[in-house]
C-alpha atoms as a PDB file:
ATOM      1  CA  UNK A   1       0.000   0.000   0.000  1.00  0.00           C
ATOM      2  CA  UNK A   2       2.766   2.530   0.896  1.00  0.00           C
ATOM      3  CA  UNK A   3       4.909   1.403  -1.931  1.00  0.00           C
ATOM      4  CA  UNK A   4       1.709   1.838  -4.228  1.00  0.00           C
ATOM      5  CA  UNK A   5       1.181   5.549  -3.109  1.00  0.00           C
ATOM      6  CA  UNK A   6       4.825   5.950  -3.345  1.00  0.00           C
ATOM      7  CA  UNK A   7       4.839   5.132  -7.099  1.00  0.00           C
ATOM      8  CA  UNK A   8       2.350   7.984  -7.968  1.00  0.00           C
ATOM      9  CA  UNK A   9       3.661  10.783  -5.985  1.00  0.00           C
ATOM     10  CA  UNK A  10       4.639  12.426  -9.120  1.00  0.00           C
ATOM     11  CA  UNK A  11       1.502  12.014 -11.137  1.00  0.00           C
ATOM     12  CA  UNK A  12      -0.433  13.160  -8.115  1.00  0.00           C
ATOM     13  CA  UNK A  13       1.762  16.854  -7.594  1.00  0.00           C
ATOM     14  CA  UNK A  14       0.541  17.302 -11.475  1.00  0.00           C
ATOM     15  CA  UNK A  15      -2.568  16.378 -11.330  1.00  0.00           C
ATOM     16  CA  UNK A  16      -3.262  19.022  -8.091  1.00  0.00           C
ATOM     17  CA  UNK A  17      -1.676  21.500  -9.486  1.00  0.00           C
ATOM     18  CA  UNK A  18      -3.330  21.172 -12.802  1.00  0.00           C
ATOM     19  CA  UNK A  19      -6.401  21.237 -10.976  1.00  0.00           C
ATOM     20  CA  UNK A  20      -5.660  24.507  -8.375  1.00  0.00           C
ATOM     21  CA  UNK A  21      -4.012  26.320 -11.353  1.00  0.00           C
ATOM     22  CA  UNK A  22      -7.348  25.766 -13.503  1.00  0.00           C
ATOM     23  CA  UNK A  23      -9.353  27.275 -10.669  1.00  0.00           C
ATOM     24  CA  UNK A  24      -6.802  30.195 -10.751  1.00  0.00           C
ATOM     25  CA  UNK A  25      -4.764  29.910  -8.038  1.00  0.00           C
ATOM     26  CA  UNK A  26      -1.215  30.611  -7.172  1.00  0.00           C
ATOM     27  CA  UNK A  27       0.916  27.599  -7.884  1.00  0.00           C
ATOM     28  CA  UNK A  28       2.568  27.485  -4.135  1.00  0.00           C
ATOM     29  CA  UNK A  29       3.963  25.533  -2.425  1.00  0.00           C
ATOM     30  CA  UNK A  30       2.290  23.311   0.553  1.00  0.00           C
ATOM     31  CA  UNK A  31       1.544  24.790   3.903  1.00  0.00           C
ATOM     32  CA  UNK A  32       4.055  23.702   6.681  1.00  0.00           C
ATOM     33  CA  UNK A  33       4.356  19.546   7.504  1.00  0.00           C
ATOM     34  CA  UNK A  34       1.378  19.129   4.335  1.00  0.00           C
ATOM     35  CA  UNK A  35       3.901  17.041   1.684  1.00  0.00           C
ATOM     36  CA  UNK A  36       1.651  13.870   1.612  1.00  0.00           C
ATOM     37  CA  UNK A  37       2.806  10.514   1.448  1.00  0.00           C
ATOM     38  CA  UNK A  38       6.617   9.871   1.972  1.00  0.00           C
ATOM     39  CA  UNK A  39       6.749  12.653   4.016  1.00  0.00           C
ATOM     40  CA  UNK A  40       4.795  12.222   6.967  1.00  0.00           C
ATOM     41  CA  UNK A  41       2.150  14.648   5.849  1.00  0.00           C
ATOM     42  CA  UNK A  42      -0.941  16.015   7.977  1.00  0.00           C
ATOM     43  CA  UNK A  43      -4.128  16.474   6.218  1.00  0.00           C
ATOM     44  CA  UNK A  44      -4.794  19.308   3.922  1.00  0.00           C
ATOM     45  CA  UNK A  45      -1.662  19.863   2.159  1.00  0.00           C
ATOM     46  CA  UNK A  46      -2.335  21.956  -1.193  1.00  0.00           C
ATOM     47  CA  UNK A  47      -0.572  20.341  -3.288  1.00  0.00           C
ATOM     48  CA  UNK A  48      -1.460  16.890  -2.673  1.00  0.00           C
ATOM     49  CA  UNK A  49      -4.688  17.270  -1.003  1.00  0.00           C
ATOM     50  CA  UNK A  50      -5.764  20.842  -1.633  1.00  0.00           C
ATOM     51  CA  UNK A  51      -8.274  21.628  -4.659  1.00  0.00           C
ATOM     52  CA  UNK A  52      -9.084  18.945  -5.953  1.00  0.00           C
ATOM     53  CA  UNK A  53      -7.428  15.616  -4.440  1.00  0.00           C
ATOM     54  CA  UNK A  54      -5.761  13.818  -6.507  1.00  0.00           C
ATOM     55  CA  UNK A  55      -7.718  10.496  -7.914  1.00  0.00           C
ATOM     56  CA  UNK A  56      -5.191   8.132  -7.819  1.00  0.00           C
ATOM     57  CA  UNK A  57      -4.290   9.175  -4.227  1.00  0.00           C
ATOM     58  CA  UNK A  58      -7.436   9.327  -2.540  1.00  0.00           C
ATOM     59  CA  UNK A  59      -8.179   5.677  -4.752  1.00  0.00           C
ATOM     60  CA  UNK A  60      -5.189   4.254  -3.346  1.00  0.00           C
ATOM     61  CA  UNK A  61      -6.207   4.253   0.455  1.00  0.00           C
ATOM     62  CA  UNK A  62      -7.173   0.955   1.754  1.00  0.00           C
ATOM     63  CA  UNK A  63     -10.213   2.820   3.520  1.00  0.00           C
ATOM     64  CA  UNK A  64     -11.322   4.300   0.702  1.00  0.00           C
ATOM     65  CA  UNK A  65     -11.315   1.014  -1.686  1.00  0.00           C
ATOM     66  CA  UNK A  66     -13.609  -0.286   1.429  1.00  0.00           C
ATOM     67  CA  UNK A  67     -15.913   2.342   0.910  1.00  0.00           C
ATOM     68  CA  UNK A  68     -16.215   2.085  -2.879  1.00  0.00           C
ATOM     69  CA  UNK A  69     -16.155  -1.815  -2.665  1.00  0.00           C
ATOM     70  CA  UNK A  70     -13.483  -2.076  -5.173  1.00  0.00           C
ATOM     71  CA  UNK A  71     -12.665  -5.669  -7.012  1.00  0.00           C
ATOM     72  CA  UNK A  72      -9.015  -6.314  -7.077  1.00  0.00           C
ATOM     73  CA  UNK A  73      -9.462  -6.488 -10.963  1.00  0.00           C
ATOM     74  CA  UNK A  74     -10.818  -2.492 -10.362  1.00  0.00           C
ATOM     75  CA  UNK A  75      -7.495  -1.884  -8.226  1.00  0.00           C
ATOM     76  CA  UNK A  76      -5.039  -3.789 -10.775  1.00  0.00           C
ATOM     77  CA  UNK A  77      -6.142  -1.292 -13.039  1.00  0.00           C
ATOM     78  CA  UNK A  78      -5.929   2.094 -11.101  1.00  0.00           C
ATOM     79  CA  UNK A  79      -2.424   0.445 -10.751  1.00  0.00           C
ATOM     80  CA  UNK A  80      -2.137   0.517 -14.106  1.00  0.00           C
ATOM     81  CA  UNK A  81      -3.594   3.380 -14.879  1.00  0.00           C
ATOM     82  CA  UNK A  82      -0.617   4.881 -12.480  1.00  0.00           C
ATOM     83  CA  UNK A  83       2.152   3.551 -14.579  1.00  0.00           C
ATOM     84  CA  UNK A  84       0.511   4.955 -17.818  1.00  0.00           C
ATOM     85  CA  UNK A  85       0.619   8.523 -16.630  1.00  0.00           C
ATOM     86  CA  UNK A  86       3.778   8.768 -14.659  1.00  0.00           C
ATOM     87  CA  UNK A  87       5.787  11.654 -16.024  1.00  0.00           C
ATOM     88  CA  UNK A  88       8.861  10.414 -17.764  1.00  0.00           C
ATOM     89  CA  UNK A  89      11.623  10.592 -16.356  1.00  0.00           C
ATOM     90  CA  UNK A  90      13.843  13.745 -16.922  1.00  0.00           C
ATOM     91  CA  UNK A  91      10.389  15.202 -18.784  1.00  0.00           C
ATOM     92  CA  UNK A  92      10.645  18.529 -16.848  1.00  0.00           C
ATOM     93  CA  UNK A  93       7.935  20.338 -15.834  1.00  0.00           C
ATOM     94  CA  UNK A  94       4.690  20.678 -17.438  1.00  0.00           C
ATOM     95  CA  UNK A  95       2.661  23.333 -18.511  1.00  0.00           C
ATOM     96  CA  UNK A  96      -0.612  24.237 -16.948  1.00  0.00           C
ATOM     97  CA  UNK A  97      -2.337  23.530 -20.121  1.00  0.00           C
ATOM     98  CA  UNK A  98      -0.185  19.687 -20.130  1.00  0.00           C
ATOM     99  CA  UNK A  99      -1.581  19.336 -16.502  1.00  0.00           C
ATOM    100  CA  UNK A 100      -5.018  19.824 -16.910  1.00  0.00           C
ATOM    101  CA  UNK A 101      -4.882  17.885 -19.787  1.00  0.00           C
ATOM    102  CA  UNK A 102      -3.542  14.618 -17.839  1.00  0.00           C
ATOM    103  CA  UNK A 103      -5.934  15.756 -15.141  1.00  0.00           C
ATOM    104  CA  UNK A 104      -9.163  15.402 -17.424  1.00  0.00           C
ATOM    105  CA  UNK A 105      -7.317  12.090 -18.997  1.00  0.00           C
ATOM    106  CA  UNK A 106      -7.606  10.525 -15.536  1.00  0.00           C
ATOM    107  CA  UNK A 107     -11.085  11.219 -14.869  1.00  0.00           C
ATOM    108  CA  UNK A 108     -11.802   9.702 -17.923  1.00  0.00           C
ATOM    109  CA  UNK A 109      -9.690   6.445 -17.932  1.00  0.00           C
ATOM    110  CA  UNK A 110     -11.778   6.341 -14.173  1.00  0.00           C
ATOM    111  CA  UNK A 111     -15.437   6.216 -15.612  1.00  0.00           C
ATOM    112  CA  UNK A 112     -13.925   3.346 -17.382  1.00  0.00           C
ATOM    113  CA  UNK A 113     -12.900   1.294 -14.306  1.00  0.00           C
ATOM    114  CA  UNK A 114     -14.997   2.395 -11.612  1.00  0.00           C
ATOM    115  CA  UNK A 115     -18.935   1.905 -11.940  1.00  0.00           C
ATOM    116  CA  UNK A 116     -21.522   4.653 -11.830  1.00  0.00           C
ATOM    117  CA  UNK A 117     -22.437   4.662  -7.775  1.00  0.00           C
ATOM    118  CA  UNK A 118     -18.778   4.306  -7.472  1.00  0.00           C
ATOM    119  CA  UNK A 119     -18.156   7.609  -9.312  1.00  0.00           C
ATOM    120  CA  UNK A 120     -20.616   9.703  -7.545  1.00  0.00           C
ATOM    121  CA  UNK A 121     -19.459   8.169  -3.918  1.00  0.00           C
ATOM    122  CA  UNK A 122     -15.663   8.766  -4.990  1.00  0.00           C
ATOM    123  CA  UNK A 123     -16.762  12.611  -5.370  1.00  0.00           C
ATOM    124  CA  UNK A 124     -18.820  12.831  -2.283  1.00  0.00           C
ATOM    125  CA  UNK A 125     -15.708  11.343  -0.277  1.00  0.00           C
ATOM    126  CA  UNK A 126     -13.436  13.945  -2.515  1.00  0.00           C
ATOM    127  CA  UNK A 127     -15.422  17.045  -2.147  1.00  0.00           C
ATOM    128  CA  UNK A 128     -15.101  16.203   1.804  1.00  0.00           C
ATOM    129  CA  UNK A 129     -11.541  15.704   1.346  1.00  0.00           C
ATOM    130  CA  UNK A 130     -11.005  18.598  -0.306  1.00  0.00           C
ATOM    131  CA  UNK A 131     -11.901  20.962   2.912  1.00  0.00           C
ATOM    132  CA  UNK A 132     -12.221  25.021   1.764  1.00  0.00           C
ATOM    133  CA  UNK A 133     -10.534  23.987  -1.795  1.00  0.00           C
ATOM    134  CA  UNK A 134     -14.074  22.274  -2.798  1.00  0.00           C
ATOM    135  CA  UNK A 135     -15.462  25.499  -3.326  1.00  0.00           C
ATOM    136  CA  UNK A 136     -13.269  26.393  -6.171  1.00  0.00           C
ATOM    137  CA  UNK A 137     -13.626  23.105  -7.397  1.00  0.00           C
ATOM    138  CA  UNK A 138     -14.815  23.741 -11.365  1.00  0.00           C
ATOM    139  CA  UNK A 139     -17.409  20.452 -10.445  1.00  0.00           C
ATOM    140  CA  UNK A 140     -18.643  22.370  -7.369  1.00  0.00           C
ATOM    141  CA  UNK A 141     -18.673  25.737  -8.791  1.00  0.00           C
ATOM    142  CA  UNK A 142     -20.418  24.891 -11.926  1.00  0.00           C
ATOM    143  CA  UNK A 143     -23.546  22.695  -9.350  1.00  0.00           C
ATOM    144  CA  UNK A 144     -24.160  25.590  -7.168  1.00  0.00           C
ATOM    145  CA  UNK A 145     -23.235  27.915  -9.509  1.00  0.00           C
ATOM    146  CA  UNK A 146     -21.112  30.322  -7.590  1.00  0.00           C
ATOM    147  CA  UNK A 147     -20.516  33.606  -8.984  1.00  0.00           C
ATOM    148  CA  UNK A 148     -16.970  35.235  -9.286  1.00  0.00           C
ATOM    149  CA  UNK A 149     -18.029  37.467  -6.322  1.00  0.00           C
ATOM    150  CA  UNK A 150     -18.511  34.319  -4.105  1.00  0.00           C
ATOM    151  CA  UNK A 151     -15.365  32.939  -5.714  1.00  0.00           C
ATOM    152  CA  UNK A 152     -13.190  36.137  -4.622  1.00  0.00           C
ATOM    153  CA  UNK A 153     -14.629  35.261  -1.012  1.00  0.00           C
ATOM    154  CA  UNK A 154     -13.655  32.142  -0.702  1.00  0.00           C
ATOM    155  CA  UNK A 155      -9.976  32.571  -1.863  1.00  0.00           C
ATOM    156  CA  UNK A 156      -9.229  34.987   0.939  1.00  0.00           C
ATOM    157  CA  UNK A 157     -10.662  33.218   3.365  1.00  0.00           C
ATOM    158  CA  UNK A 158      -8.656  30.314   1.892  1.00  0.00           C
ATOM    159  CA  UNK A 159      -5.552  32.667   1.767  1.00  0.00           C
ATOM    160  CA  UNK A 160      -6.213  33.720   5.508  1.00  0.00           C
ATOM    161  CA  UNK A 161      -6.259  29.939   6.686  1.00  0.00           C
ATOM    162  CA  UNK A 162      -2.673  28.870   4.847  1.00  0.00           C
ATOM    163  CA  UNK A 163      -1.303  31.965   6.839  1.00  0.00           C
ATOM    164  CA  UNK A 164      -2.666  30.618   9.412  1.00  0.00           C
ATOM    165  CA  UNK A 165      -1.332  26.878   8.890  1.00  0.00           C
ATOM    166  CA  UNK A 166       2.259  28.567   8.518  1.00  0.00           C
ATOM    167  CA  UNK A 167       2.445  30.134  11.345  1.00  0.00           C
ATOM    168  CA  UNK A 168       2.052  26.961  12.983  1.00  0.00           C
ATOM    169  CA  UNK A 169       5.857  26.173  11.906  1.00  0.00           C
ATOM    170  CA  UNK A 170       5.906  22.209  11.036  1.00  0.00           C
ATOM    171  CA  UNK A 171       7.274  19.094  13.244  1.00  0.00           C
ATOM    172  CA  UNK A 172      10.517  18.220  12.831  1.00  0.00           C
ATOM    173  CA  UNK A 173      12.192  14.683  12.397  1.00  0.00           C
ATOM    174  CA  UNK A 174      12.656  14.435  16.111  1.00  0.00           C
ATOM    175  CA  UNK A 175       8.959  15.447  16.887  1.00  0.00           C
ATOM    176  CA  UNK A 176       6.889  13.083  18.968  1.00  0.00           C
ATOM    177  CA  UNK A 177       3.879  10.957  17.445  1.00  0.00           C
ATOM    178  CA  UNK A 178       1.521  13.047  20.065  1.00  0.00           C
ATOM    179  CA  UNK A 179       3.282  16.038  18.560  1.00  0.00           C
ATOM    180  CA  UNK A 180       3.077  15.335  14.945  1.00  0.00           C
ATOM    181  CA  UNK A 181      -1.062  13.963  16.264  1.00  0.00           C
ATOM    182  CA  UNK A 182      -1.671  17.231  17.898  1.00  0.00           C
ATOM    183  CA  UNK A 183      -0.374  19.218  14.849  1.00  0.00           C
ATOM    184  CA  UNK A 184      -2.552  17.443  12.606  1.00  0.00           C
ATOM    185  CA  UNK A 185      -5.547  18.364  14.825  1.00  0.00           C
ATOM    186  CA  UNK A 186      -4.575  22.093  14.583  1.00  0.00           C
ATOM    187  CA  UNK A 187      -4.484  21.846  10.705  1.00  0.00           C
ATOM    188  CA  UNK A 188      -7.886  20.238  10.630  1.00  0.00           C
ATOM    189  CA  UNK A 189      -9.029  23.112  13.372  1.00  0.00           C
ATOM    190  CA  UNK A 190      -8.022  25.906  10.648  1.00  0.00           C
ATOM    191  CA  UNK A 191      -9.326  24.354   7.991  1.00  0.00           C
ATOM    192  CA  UNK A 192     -12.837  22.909   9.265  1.00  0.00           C
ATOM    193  CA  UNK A 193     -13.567  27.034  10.463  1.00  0.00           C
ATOM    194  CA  UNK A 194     -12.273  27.970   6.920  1.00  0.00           C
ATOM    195  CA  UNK A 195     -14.656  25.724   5.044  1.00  0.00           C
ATOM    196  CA  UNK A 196     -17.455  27.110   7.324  1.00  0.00           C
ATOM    197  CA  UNK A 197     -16.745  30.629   6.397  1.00  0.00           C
ATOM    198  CA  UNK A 198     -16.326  29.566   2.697  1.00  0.00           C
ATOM    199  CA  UNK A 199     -20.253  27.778   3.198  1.00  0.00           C
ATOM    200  CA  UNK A 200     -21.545  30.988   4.703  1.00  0.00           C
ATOM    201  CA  UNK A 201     -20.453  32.840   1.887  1.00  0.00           C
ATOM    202  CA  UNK A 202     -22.985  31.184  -0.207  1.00  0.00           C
ATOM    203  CA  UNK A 203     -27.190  31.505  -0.232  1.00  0.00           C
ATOM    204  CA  UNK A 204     -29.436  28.768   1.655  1.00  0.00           C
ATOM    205  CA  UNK A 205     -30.025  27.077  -1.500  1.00  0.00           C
ATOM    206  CA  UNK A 206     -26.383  26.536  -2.431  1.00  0.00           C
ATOM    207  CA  UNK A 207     -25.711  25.389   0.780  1.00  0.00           C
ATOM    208  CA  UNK A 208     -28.453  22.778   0.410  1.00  0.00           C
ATOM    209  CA  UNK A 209     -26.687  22.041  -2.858  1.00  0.00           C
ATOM    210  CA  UNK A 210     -23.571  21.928  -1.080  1.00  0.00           C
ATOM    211  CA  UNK A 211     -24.721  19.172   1.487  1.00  0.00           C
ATOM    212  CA  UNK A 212     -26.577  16.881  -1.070  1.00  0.00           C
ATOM    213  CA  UNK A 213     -22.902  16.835  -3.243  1.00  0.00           C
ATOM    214  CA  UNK A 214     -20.763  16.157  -0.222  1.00  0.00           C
ATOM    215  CA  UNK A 215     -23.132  13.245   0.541  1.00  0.00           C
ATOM    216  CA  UNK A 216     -23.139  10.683   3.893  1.00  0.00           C
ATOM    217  CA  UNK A 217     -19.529  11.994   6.036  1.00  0.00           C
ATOM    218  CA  UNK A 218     -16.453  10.266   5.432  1.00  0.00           C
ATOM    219  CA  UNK A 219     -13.838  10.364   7.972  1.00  0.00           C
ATOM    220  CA  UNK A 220     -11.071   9.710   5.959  1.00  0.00           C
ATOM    221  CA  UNK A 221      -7.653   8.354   7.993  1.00  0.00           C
ATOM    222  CA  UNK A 222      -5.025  11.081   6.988  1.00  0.00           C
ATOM    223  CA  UNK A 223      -2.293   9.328   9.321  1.00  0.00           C
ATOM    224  CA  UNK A 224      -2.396   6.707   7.751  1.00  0.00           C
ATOM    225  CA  UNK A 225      -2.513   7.640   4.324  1.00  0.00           C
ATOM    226  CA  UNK A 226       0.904   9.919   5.231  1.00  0.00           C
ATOM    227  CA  UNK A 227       2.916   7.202   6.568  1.00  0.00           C
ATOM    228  CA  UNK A 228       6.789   7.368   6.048  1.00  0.00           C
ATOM    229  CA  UNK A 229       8.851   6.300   3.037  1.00  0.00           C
ATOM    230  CA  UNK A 230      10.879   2.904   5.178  1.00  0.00           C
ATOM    231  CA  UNK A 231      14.869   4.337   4.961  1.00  0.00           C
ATOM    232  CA  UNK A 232      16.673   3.338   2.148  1.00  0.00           C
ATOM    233  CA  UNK A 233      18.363  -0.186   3.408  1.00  0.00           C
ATOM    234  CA  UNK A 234      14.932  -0.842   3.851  1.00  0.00           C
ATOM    235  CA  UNK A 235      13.215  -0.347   0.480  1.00  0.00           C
ATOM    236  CA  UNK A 236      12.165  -3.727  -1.229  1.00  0.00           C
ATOM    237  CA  UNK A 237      14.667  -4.148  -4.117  1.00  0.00           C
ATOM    238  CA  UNK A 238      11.296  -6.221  -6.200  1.00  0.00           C
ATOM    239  CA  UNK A 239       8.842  -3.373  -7.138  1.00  0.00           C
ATOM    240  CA  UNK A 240       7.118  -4.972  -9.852  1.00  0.00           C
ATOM    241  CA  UNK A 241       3.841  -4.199  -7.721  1.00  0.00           C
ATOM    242  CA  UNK A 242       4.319  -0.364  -8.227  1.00  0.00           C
END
């Protein structure tokens, strides 16, 4: 499982950030301790979990295949599906456009493996991922039809909470597991309050609109979809599986 989510770091960075740079926001960096898997990373990060959460990330927790029910012939293939759209290495960087292109490629090649009720749960489970970000979603802001207005709103109160997040520094390597725990908690704090600010920004019917796209709650195991990279004496040498 760690190995899997390993493999797809890279596709998962470019995915994000085709999808945050599509809804027009600054392409920076993660707020402190947020670098997803490999890296011990809290919930929320930006990059990998900000916006719009990556597919292949989100698809690749254990909980989340629970959830959706997935066959193992449905998991073989989001395996596959990883292999086919890891940048090449030494590709360099690509553009926005190159991004959102591979984004809208992988929610394609996904209506293909994944059946209908498994589609609409994935989005209810990503939307609540996705915290404050979900209102900028182009998905979201096309349903409840948010104006630009509403849109302004909720990227500063989206800006105010990652200043927020940063000023919480980030754990170090020697940090505790009821340190690195209690951060986590304070990063969910910031963020729940944002995405209530960014839902009283909009009218009592998008809000009901809102609710009926996030669906039944989800309480998605961050800590466990962050664990650590093993050291490198440890890393299996046979990674067909990847």
């Amino acid at each position: 499982m760690v190995r899997w989510s390993m493999a797809v770091a890279s596709l998962l960075l470019s995915a994000v950030m085709a999808a945050n740079l599509a809804w027009g926001q600054e392409p920076e960096g993660p707020p402190p301790g947020e670098r997803g898997p490999g890296r011990g990373g809290p919930p929320g990060g930006q990059r990998m979990f900000g916006g719009a959460m990556a597919p292949l990330m989100l698809l690749g927790s254990k909980q989340v295949q629970e959830e959706l029910k997935l066959t193992d012939e449905q998991k073989d293939s989001i395996k596959t599906l990883a292999r086919e759209m890891r940048p090449a290495r030494g590709e360099g960087r690509p553009s926005p456009e190159e991004m959102q292109k591979r984004a809208e490629k992988i929610d394609k090649k996904l209506a293909d493996i994944l059946k209908p009720e498994q589609i609409k749960r994935y989005k209810e489970i990503r939307i609540q991922v996705q915290g404050p970000d979900a209102f900028l979603s182009p998905e979201v802001v096309k349903a409840l039809a948010i104006t630009d207005e509403q849109q302004k709103k909720v990227k500063d109160i989206i800006g105010e909470s990652r200043k927020e997040m940063r000023s919480l520094g980030r754990p170090d390597e020697d940090s505790t597991p009821a340190e690195r725990k209690e951060f986590r908690e304070k990063i969910q704090k910031i963020r729940k309050e944002a995405a209530g600010k960014c839902l009283e920004s909009l009218t009592a019917d998008q809000r009901e609109k809102f609710e009926s796209l996030r669906g039944k709650p989800f309480d998605l195991d961050w800590s466990a979809l962050g664990q650590r990279r093993p050291p490198r004496n440890e890393q299996p040498r046979d990674r067909s599986d990847l």
